[in-house]
PDB file of N, CA and C in Angstrom:
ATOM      1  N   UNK A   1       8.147   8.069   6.417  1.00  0.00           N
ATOM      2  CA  UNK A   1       7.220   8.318   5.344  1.00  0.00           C
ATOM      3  C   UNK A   1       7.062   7.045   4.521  1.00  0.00           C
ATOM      4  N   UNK A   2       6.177   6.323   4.461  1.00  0.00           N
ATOM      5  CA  UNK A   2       5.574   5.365   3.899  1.00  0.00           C
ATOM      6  C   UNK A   2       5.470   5.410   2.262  1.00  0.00           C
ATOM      7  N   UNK A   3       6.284   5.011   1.478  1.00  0.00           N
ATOM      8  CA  UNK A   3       5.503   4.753   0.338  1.00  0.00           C
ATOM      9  C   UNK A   3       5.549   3.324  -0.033  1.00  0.00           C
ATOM     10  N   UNK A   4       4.192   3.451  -1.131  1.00  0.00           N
ATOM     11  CA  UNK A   4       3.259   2.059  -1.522  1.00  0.00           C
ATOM     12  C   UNK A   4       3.322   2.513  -2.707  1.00  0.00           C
ATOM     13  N   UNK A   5       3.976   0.870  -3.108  1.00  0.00           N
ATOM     14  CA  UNK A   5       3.653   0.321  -4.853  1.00  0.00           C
ATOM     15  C   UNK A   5       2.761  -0.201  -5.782  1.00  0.00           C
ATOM     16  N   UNK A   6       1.895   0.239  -6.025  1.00  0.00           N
ATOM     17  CA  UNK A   6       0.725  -0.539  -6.405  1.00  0.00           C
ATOM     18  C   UNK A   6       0.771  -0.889  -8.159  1.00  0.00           C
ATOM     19  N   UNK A   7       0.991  -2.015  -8.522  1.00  0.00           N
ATOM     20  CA  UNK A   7       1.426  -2.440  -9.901  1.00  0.00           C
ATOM     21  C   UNK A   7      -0.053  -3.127 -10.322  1.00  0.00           C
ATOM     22  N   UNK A   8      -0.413  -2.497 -11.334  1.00  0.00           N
ATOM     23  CA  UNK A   8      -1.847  -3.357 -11.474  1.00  0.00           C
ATOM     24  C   UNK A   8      -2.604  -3.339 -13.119  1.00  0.00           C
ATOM     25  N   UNK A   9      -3.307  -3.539 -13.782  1.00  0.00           N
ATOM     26  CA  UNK A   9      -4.122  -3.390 -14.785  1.00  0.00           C
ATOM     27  C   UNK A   9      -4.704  -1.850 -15.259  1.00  0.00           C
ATOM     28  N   UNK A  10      -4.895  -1.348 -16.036  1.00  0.00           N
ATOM     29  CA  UNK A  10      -5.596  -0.262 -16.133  1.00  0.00           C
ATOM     30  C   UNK A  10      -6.938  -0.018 -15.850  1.00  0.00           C
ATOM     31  N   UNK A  11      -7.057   0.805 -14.564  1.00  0.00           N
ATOM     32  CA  UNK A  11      -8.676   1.011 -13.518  1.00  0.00           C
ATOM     33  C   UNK A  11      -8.814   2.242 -14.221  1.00  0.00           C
ATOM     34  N   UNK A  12     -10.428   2.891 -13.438  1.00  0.00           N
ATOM     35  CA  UNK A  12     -11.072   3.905 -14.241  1.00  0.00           C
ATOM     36  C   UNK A  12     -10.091   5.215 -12.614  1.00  0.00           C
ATOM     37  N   UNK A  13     -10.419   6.041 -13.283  1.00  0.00           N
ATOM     38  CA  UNK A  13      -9.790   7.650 -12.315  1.00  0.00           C
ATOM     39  C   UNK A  13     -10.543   7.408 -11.090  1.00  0.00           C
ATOM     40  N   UNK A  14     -11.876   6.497 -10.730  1.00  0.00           N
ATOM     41  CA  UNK A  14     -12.555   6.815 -10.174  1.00  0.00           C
ATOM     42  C   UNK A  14     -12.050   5.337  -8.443  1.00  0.00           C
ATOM     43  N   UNK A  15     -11.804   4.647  -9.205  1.00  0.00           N
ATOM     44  CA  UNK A  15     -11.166   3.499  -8.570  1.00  0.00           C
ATOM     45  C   UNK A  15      -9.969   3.939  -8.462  1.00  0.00           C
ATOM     46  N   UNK A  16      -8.945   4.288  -8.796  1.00  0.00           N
ATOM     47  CA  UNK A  16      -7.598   4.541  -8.321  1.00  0.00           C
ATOM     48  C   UNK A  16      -7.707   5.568  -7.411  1.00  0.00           C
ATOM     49  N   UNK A  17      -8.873   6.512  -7.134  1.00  0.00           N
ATOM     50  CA  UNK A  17      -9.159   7.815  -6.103  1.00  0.00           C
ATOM     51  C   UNK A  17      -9.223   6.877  -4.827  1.00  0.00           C
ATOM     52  N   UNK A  18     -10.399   5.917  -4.853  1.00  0.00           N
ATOM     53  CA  UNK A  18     -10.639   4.913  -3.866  1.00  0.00           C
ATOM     54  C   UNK A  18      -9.701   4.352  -2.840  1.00  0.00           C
ATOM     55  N   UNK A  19      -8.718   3.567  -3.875  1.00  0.00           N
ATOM     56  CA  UNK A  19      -7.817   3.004  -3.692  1.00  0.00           C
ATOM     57  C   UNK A  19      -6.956   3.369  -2.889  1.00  0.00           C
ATOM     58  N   UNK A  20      -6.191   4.810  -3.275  1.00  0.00           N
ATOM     59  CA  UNK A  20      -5.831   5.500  -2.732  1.00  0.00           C
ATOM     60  C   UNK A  20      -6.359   6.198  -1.263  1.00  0.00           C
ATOM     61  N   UNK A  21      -7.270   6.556  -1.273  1.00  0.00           N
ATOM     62  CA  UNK A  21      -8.000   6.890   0.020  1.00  0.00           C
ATOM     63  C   UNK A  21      -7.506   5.835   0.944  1.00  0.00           C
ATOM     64  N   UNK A  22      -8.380   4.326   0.384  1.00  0.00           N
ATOM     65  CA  UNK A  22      -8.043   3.305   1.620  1.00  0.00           C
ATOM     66  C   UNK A  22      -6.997   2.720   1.754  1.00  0.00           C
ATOM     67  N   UNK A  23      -5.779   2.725   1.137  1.00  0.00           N
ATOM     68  CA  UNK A  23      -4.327   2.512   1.464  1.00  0.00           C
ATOM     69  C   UNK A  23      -4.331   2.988   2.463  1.00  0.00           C
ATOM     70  N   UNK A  24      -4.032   4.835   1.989  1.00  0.00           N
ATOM     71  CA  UNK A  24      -4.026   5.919   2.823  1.00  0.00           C
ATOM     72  C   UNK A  24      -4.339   5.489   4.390  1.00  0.00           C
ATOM     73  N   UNK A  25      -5.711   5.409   4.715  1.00  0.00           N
ATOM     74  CA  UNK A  25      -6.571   5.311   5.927  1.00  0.00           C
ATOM     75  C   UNK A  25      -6.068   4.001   6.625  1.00  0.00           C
ATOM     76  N   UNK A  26      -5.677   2.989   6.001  1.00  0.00           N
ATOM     77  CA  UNK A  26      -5.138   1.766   6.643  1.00  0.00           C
ATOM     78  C   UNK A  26      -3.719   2.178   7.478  1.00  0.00           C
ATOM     79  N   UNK A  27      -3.018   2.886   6.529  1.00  0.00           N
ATOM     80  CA  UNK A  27      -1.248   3.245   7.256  1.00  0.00           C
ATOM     81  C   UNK A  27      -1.370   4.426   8.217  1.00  0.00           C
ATOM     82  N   UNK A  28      -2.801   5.158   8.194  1.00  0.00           N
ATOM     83  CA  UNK A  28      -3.001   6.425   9.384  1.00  0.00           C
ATOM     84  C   UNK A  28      -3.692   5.646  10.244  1.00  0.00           C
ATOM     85  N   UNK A  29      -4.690   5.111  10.258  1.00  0.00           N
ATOM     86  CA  UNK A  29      -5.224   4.003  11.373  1.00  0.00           C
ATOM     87  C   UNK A  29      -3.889   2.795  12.180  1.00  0.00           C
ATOM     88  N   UNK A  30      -3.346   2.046  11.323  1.00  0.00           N
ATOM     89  CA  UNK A  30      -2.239   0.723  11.772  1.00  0.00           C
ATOM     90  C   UNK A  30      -0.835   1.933  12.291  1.00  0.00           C
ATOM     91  N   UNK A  31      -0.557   2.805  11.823  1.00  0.00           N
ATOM     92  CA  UNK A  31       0.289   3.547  12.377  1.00  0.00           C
ATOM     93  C   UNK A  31       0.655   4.487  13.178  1.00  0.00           C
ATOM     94  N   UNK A  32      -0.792   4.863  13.389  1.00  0.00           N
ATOM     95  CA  UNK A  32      -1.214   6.353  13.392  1.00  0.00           C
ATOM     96  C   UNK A  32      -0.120   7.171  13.126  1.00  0.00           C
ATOM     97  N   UNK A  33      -0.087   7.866  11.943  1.00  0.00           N
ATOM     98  CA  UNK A  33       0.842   8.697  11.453  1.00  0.00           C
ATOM     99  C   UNK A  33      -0.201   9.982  10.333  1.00  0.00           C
ATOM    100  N   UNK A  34       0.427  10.884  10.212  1.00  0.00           N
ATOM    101  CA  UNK A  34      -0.839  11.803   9.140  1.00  0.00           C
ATOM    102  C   UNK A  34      -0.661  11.438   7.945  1.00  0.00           C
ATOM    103  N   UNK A  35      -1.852  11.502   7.274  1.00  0.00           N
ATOM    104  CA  UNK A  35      -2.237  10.894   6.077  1.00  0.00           C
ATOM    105  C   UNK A  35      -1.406  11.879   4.906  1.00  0.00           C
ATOM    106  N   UNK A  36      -1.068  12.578   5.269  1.00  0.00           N
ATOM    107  CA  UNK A  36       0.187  13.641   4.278  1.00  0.00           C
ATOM    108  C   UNK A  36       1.559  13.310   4.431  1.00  0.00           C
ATOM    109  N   UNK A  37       2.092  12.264   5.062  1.00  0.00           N
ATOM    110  CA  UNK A  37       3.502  11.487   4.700  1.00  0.00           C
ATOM    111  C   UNK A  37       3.151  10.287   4.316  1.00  0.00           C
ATOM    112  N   UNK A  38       1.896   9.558   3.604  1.00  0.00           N
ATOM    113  CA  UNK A  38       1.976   8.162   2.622  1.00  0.00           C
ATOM    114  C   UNK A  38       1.850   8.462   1.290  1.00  0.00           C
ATOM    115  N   UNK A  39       2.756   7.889   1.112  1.00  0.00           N
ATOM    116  CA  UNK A  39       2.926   8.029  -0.816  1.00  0.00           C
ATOM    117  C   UNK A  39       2.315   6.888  -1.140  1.00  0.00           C
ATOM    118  N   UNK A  40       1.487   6.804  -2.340  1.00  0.00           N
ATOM    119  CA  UNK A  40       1.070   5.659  -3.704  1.00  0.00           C
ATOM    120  C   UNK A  40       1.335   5.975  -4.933  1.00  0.00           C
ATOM    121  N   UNK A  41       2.286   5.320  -5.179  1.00  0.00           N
ATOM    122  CA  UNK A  41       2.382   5.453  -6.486  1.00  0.00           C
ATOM    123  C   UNK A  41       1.896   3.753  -7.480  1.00  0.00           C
ATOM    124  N   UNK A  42       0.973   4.727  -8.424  1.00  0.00           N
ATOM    125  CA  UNK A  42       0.762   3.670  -9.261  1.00  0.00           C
ATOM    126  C   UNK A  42       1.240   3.218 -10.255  1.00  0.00           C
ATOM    127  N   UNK A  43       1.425   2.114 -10.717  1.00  0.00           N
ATOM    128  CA  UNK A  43       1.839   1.832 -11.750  1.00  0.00           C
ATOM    129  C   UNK A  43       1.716   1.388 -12.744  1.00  0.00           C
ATOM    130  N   UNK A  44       0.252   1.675 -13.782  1.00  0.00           N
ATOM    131  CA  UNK A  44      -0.288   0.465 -14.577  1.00  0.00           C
ATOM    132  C   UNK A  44       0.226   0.111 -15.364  1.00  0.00           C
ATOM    133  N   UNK A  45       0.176  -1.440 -16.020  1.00  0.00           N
ATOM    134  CA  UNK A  45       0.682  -2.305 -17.112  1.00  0.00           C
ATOM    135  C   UNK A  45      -0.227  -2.077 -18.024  1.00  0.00           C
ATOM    136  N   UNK A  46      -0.040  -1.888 -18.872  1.00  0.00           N
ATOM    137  CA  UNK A  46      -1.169  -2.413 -20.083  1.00  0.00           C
ATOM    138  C   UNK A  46      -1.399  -4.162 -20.221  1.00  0.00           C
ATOM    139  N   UNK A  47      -2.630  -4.283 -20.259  1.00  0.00           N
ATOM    140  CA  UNK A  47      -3.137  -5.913 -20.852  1.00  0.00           C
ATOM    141  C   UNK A  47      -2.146  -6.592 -21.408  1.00  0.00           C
ATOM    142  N   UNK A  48      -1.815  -5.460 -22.868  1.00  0.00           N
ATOM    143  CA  UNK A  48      -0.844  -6.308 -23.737  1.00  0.00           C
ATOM    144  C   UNK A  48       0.566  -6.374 -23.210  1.00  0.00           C
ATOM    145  N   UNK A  49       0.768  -6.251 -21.755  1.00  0.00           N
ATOM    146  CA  UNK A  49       2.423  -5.709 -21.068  1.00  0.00           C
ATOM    147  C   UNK A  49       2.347  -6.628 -20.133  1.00  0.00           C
ATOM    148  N   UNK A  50       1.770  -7.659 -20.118  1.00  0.00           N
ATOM    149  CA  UNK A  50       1.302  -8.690 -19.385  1.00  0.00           C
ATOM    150  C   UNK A  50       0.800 -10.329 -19.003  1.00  0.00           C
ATOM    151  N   UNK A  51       1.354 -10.866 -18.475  1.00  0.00           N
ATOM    152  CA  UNK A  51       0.532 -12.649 -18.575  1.00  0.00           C
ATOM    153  C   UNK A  51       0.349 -12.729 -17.304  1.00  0.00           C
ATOM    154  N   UNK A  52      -0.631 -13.863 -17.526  1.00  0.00           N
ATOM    155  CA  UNK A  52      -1.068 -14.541 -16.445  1.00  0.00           C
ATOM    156  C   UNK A  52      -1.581 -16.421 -16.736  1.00  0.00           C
ATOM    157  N   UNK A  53      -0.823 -17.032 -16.103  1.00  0.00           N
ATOM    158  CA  UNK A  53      -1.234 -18.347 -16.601  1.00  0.00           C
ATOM    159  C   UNK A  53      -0.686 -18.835 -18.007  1.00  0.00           C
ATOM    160  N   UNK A  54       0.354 -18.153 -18.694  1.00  0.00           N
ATOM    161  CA  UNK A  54       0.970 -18.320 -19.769  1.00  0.00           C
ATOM    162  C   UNK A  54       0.252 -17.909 -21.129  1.00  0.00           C
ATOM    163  N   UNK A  55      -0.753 -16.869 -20.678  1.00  0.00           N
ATOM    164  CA  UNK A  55      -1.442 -15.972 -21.651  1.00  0.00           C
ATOM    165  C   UNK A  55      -1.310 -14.497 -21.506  1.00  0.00           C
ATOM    166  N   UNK A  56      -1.289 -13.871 -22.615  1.00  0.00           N
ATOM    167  CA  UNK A  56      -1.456 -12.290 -22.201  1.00  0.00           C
ATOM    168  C   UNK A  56      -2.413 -11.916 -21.542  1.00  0.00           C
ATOM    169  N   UNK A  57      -2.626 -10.705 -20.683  1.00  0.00           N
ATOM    170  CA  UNK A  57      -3.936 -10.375 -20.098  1.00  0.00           C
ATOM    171  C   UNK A  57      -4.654  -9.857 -21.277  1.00  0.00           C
ATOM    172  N   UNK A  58      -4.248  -9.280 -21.992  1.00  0.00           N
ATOM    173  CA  UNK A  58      -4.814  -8.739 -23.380  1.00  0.00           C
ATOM    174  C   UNK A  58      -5.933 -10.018 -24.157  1.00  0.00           C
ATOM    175  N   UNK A  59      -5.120 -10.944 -24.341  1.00  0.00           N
ATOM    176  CA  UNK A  59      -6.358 -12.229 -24.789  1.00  0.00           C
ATOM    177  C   UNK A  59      -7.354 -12.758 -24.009  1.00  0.00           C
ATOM    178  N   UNK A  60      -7.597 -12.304 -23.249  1.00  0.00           N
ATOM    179  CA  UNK A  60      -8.870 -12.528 -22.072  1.00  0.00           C
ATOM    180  C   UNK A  60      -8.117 -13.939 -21.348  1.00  0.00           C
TER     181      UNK A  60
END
């Protein structure tokens, strides 16, 4: 049983559905295994829980 970590920014409900789908479809296609033993769990950071380049993501 496959699970996936996905650590990322805060997306809309509508993109993390997506997301999920095509994880999903990649580890039932590359594995062939059923799409009801891959786990995703997400994990969002907030902006302000975050840098990049020695800035917060929060300050653009």
């Amino acid at each position: 049983m496959p699970i996936v970590t996905v650590q990322q920014g805060p997306r809309t409900v509508e993109q993390k559905r997506e997301l999920l789908a095509r994880i999903t479809d990649a580890f039932v296609d590359t594995l062939q295994i059923p799409a009801e033993t891959v786990s995703v769990w997400i994990h969002e950071v907030p902006t302000d829980s975050w840098g990049q380049g020695g800035k917060l993501r929060a300050d653009g």
